[in-house]
Protein backbone atom coordinates (compact mmCIF):
# COMPACT_ATOMS: atom_id res chain seq x y z
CA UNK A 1 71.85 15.34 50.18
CA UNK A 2 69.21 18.05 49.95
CA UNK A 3 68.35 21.21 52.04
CA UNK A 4 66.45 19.26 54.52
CA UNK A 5 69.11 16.60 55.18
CA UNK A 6 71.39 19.01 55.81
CA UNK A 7 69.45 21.55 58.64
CA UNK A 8 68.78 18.12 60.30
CA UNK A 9 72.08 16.96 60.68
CA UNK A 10 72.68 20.61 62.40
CA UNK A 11 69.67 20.15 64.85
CA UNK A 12 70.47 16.36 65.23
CA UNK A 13 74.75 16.42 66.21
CA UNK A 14 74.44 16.88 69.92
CA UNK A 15 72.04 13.69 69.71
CA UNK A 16 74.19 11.91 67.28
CA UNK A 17 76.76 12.09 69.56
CA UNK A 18 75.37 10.35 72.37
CA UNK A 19 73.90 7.52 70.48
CA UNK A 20 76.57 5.96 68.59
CA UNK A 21 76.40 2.91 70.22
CA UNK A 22 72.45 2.35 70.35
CA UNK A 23 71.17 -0.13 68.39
CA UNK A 24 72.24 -3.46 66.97
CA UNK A 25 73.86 -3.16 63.50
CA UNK A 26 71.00 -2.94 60.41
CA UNK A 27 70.92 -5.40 57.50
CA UNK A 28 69.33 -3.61 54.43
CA UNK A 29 66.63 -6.05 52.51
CA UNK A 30 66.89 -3.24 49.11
CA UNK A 31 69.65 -1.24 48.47
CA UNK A 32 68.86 2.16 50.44
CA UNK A 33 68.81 5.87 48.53
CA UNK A 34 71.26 7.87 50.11
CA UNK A 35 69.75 10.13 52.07
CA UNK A 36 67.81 7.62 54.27
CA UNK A 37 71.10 5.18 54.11
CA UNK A 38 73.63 8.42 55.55
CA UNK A 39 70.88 9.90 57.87
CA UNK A 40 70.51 6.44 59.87
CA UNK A 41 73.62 4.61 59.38
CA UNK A 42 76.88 6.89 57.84
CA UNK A 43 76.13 9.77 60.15
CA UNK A 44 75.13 8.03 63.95
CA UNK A 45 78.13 5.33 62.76
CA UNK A 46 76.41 2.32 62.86
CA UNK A 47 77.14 -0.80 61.43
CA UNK A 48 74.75 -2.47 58.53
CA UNK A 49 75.25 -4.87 55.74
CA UNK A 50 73.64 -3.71 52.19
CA UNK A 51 72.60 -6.71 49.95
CA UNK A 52 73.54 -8.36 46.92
CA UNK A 53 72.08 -6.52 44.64
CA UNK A 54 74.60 -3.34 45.44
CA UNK A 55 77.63 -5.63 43.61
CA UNK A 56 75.22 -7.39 41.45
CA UNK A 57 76.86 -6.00 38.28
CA UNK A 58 80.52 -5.82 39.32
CA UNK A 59 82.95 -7.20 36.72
CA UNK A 60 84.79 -8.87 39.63
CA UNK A 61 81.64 -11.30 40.77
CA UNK A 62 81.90 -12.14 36.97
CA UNK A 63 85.53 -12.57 36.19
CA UNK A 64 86.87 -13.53 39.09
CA UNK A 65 84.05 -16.46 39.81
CA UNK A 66 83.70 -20.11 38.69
CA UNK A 67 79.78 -21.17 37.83
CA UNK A 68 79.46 -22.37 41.30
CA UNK A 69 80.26 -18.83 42.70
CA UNK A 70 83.82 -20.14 44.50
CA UNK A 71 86.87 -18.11 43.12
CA UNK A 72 88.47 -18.65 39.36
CA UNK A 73 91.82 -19.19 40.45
CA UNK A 74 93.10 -20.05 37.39
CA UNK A 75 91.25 -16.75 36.30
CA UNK A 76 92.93 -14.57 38.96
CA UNK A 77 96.12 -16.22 37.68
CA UNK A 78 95.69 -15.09 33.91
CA UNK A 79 94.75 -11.66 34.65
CA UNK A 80 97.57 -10.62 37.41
CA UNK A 81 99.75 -13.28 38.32
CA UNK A 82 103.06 -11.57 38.40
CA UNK A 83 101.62 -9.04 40.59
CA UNK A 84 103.78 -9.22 43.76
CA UNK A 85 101.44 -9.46 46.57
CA UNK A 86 101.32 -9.28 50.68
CA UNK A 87 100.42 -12.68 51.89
CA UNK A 88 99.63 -12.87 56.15
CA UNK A 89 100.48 -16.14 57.90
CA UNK A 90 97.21 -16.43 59.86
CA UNK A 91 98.68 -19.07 61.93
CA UNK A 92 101.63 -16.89 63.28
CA UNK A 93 101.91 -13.85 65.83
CA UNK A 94 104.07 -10.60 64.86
CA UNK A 95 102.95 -8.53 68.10
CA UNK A 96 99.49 -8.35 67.33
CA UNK A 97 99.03 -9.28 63.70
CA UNK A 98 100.01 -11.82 61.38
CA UNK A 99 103.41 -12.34 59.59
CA UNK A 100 103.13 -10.95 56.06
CA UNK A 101 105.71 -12.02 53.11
CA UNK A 102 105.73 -10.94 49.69
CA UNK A 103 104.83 -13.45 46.56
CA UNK A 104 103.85 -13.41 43.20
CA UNK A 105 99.95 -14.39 42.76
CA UNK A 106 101.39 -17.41 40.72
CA UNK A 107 102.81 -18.58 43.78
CA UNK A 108 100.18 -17.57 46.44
CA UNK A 109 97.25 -19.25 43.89
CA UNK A 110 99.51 -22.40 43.63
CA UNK A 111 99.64 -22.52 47.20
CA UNK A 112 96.23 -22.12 47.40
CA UNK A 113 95.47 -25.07 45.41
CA UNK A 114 97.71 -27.02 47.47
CA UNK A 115 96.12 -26.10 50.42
CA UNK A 116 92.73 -27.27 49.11
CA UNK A 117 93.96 -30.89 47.93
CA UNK A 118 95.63 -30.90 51.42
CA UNK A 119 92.02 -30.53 52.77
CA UNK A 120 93.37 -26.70 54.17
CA UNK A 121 96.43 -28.66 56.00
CA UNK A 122 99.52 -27.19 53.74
CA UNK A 123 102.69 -27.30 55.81
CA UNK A 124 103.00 -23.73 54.85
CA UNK A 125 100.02 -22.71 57.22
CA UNK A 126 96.98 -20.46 56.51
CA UNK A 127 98.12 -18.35 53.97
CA UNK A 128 96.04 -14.58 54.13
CA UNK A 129 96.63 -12.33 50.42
CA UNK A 130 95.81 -8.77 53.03
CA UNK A 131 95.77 -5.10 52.03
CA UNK A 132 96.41 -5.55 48.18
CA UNK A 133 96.48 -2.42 46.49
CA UNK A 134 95.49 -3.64 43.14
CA UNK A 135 93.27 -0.45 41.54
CA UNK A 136 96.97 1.74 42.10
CA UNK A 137 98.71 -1.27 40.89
CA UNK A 138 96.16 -1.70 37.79
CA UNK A 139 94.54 1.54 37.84
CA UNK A 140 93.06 0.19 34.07
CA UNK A 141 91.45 -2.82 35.85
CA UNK A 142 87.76 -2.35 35.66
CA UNK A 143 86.76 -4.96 38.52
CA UNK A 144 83.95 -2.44 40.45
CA UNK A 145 82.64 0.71 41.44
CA UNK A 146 82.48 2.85 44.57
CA UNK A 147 78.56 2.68 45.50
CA UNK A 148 77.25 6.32 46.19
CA UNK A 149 76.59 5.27 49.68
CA UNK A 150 80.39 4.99 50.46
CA UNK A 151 82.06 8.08 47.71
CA UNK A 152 82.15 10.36 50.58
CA UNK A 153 85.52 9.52 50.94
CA UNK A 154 88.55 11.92 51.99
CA UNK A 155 91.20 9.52 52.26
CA UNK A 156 91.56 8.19 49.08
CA UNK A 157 90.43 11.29 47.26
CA UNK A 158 93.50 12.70 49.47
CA UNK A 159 95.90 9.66 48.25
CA UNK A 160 94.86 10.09 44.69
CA UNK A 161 95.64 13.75 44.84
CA UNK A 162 99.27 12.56 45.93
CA UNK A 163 100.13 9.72 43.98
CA UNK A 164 100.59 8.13 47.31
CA UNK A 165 99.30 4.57 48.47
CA UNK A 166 95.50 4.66 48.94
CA UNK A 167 93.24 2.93 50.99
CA UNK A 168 91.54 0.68 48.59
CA UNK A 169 92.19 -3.16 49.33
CA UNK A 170 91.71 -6.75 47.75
CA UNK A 171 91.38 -9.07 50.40
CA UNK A 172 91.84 -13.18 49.37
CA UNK A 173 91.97 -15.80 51.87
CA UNK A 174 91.17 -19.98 51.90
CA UNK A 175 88.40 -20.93 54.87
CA UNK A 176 89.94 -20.73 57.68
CA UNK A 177 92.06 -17.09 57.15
CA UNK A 178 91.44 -14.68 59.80
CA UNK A 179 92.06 -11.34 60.88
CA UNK A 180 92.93 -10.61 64.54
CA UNK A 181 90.87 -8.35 66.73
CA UNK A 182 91.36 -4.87 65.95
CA UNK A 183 89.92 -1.35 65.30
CA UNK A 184 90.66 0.52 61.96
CA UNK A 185 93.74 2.37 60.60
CA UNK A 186 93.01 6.05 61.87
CA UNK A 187 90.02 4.97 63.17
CA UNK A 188 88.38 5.40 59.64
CA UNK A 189 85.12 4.08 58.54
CA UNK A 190 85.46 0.96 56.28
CA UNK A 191 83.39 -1.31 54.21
CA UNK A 192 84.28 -4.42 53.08
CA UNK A 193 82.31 -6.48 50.21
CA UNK A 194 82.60 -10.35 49.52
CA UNK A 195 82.76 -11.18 45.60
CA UNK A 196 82.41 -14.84 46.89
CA UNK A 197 82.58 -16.65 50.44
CA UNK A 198 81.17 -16.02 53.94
CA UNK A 199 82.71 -14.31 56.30
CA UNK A 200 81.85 -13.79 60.42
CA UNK A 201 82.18 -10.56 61.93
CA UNK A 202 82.48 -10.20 65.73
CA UNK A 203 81.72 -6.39 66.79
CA UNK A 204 82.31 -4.30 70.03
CA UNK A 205 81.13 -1.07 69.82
CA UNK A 206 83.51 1.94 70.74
CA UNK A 207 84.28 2.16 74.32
CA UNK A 208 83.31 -1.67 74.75
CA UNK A 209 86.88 -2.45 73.93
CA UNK A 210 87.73 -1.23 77.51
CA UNK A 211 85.83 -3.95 78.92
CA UNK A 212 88.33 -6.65 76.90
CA UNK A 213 91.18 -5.48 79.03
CA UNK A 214 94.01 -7.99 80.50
CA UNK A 215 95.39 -6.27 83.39
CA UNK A 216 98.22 -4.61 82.16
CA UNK A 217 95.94 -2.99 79.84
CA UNK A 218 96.56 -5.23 76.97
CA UNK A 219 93.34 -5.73 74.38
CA UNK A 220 93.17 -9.31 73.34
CA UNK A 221 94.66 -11.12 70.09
CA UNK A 222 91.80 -13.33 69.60
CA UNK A 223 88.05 -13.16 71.19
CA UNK A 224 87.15 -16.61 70.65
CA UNK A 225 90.49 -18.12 72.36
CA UNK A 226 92.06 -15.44 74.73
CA UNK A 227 90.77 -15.23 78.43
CA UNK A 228 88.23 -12.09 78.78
CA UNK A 229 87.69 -10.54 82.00
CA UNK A 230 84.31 -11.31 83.81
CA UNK A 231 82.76 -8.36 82.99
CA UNK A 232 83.61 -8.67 78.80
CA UNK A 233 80.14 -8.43 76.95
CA UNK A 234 79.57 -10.68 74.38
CA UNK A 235 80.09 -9.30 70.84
CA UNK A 236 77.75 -8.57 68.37
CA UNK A 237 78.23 -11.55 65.45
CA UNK A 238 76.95 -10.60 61.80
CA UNK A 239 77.76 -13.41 59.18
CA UNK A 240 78.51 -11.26 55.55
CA UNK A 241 77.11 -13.53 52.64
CA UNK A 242 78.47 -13.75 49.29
CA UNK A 243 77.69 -9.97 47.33
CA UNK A 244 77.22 -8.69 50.11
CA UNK A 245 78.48 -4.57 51.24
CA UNK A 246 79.16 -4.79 55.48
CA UNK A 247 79.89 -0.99 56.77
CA UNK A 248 82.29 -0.92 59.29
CA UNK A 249 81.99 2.31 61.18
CA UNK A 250 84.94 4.28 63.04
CA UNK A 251 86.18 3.36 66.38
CA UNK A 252 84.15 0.08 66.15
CA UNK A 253 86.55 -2.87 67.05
CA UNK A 254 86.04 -6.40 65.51
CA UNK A 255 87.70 -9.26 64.45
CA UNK A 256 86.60 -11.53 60.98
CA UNK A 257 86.59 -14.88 60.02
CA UNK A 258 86.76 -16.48 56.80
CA UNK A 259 84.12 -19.30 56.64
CA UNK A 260 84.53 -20.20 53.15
CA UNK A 261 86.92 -19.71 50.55
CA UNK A 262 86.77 -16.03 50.23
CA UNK A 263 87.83 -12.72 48.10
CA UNK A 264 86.60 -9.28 48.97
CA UNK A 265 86.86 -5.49 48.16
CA UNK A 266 87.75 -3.43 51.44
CA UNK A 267 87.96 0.32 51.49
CA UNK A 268 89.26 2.67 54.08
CA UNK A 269 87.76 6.09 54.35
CA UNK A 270 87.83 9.32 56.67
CA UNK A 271 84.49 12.09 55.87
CA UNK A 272 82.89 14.52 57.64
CA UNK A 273 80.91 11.82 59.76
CA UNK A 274 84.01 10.72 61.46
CA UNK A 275 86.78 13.52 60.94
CA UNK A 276 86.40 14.14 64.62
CA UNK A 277 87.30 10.92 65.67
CA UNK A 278 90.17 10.15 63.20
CA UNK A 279 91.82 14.13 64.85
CA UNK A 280 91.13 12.44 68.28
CA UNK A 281 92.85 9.51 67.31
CA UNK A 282 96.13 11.44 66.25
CA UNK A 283 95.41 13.36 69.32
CA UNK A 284 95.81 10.73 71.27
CA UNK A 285 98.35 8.76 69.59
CA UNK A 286 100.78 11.62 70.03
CA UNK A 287 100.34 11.54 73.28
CA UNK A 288 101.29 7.92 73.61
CA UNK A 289 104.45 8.77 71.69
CA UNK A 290 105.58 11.50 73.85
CA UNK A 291 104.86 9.69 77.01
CA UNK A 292 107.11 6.51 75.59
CA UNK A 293 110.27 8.93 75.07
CA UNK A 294 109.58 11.69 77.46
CA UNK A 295 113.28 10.81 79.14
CA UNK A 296 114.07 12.38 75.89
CA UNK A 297 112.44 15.25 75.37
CA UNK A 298 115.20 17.70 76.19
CA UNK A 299 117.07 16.11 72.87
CA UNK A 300 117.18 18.69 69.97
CA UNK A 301 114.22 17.89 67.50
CA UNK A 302 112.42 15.93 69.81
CA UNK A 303 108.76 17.10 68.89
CA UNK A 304 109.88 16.19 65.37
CA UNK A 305 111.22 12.85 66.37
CA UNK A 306 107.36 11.83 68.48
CA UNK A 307 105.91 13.24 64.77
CA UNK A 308 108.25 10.51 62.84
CA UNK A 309 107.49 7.83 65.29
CA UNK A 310 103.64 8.51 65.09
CA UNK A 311 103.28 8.15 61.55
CA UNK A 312 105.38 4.99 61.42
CA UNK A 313 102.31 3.50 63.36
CA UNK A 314 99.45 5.38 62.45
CA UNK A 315 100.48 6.45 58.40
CA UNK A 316 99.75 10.09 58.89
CA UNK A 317 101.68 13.07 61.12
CA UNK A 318 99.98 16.20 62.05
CA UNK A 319 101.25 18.08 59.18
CA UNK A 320 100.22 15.46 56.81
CA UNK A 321 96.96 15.57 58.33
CA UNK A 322 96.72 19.52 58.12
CA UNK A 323 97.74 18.89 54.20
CA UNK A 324 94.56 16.36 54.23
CA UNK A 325 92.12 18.87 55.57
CA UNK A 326 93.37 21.48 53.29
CA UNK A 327 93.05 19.33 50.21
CA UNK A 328 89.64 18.44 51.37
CA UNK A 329 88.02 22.02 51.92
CA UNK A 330 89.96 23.77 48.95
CA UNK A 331 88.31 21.10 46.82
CA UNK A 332 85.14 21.75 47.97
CA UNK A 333 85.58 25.53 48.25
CA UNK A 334 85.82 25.11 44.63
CA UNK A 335 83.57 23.05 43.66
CA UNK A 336 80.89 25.57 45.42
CA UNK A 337 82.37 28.44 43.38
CA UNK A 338 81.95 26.79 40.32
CA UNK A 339 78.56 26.12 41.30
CA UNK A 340 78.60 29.85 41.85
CA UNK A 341 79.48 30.78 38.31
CA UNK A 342 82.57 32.15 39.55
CA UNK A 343 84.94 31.91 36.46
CA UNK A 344 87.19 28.69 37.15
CA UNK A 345 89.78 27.26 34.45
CA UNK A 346 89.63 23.66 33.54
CA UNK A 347 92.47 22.65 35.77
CA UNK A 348 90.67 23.70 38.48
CA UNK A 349 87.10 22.58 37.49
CA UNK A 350 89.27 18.99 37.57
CA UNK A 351 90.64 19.23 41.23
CA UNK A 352 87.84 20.60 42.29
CA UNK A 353 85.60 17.09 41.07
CA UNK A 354 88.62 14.88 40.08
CA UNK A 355 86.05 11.46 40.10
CA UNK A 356 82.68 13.49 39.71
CA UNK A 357 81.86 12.49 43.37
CA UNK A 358 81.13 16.19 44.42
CA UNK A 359 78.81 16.42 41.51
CA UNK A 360 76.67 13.26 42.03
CA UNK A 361 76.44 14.00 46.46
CA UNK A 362 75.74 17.43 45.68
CA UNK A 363 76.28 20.55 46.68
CA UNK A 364 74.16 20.37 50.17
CA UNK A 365 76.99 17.55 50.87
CA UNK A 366 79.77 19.69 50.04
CA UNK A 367 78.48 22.94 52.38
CA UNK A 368 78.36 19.65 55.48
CA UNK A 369 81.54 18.48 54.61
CA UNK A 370 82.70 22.08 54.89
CA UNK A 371 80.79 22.33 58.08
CA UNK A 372 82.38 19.37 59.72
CA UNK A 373 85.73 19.91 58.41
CA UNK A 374 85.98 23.76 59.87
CA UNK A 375 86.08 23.11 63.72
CA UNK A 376 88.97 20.18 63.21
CA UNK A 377 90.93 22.08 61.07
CA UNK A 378 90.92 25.11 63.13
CA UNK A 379 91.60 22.77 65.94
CA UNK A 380 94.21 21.47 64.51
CA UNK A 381 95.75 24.78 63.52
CA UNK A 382 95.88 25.89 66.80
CA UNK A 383 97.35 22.81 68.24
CA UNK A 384 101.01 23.67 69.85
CA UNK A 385 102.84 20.75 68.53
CA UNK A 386 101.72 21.67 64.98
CA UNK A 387 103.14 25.06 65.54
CA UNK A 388 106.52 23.26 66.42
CA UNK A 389 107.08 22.04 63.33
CA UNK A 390 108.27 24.87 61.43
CA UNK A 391 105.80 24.42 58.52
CA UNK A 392 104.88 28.47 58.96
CA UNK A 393 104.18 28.56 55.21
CA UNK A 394 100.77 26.06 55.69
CA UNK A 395 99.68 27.79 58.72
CA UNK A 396 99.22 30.77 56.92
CA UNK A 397 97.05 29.99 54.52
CA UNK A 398 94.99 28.48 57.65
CA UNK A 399 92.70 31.56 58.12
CA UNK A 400 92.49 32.44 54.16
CA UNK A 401 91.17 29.10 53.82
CA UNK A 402 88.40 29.22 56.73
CA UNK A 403 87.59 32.61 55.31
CA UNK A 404 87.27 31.40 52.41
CA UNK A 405 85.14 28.46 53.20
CA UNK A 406 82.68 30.01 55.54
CA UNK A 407 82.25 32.90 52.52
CA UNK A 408 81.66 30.01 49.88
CA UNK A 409 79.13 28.52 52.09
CA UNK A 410 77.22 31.67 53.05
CA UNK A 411 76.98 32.15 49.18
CA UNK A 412 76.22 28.62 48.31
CA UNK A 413 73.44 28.15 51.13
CA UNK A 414 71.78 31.43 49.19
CA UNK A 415 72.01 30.45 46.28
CA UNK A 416 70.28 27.26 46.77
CA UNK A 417 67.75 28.64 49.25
């Protein structure tokens, strides 16, 4: 991101805002630069698919392929088959997902053979290997790279600051798997990328969602099969060919076959482009929660107790997500001052770039991540219910850090003026 990138996002936001939904989703013929690719896709959140050519060179779409691009079971088998994995019953309904077990890959790849040689008619069903964290399970497992178009990303850099599960998924299903209509996890951006297979995507932008409505208020389990009120649009259909990147913006629900045998990288991932929307979404969520138990809110700790039962179903609490934002700007705070030639030790230099992604955005990118994170995490500092839960020690260093992060950027924009 350069100088001119940047003053337009300011002058463009009020726009941006209003035309999130415009537009049917863009399908890239060349891999885009960055600036182009964030300026009319990342930032308005709009979906697009990004061609072969971005996953071209990928050790995955090497090792983990036979000659006539299907998968190398026996390949996936060799190089991880102990690994315990989560497997989805895609013809089952747990509320509204799928059934998930845990299995070795031996056992999941021998039902998968079986499944084939049963012309996809096992007994077992249609088995789904979902939300596999295999780069924290083999973090020496060279299988890809994060393309520059999606390193933006809070959550994970977050995660790996932690030790904590990230957000970085192996997805590997027969034709035939599915996943059921949804929107998500913290309504975060996502992209998903096929090392082999087809997949169909059915889209509704945000807001459309409301249309899909039963009358109790229920959204449906399945597009193609549940009854839709009159009024439902139609979605938006994209078919993902093998190699090919699909971005997934926030709030956009969608539901995705498999049309072929199929294995794909998925991230999740919060930035400065959606930050808003992923506070809104906790916003709201808490809400939910306190309207559910409200009979009990004269109980001791009950503020505490609508925290607990939020992050059981969203993964994140508002103190976690105060912790989130303040990992995020102190990073970048950082990162500017070192730009700076303020005197940094190594230690910090490292947090500051742990995966060199602040470095290769630039730091135009790191003064609009600052400038997108500073309105939510006041917000959020401010909120009531965060003041309830006696975490006085964060909130202090709540207006050190803006302080500090409006001074780094005054500096910063100077410097580079």
């Amino acid at each position: 991101m350069d100088a001119a990138l940047y003053e337009w996002t300011l002058q463009q936001a009020a726009r941006l805002d209003n035309s999130r939904i415009d537009g049917l989703p863009v399908r890239f013929a060349e891999v885009p630069r960055y600036d182009p690719w964030f300026r009319d896709c990342l930032l308005p959140c709009k979906p697009a698919v990004l061609p072969p050519a971005l996953t071209a060179t990928w050790p995955a779409r090497s090792r983990w392929l036979r000659a006539d691009g299907t998968p190398d079971l026996s390949a996936l088998a060799h190089e991880f088959g102990d690994a315990r994995v989560p497997v989805a019953n895609c013809d089952q309904r747990q509320y509204d997902a799928n059934p998930k077990q845990n299995m070795t890959l031996y056992d999941y790849i021998a039902y998968w053979k079986e499944h084939i040689a049963l012309d996809y008619r096992s007994p077992q069903g249609c088995l789904y290997l979902k939300d596999w964290h295999l780069c924290r399970a083999f973090p020496k497992a060279d299988i890809y790279s994060t393309p520059i178009h999606f390193s933006s990303d809070w959550l994970n850099e977050f995660a790996d600051s932690r030790q904590t599960d990230d957000y970085r998924f192996v997805y590997i299903g027969p034709k035939g798997s599915w996943t059921p209509f949804h929107a998500d996890v913290l309504r975060s951006h996502s992209w998903s990328a096929n090392m082999c297979g087809r997949k169909q995507w059915l889209f509704y932008p945000p807001g459309q969602e409301d249309l899909l409505r039963d009358p109790l208020g229920n959204l449906p389990y399945d597009v193609m099969i549940d009854p839709l009120p009159n009024a439902a649009p139609a979605p938006l259909e994209i078919i993902q060919e093998a190699g090919e990147v699909i971005f997934v913006p926030s709030g956009w629900y969608h539901q995705v076959h498999n049309l072929d045998d199929t294995i794909s990288i998925n991230h999740n991932w919060v930035n400065g482009c959606n930050l808003y929307q992923t506070w809104a979404f906790l916003q709201a969520e808490l809400r939910s929660v306190q309207q559910e138990i409200e009979d009990c809110h004269t109980m001791q700790g009950w503020e505490q107790q609508c925290q607990l039962i939020m992050k059981s179903c969203t993964g994140m609490d508002y103190q976690d997500f105060y912790l989130f934002l303040l990992t995020i700007a102190k990073n970048r705070i950082e990162f500017l001052k070192q730009l700076s030639g303020t005197s940094l030790d190594e230690a910090t230099r490292n947090q500051a770039d742990r995966h060199g992604m602040l470095t290769e955005l630039g730091p135009w990118h790191a003064i609009f991540d600052l400038h997108k994170l500073l309105p939510v995490f006041r917000s959020v500092a401010a909120d009531p219910h965060i003041n309830q839960l006696e975490n006085d020690s964060l909130l202090e260093k709540s207006s050190h850090i803006t302080t500090a992060a409006e001074t780094v950027m005054a500096e910063a924009e100077r410097n580079l003026s």
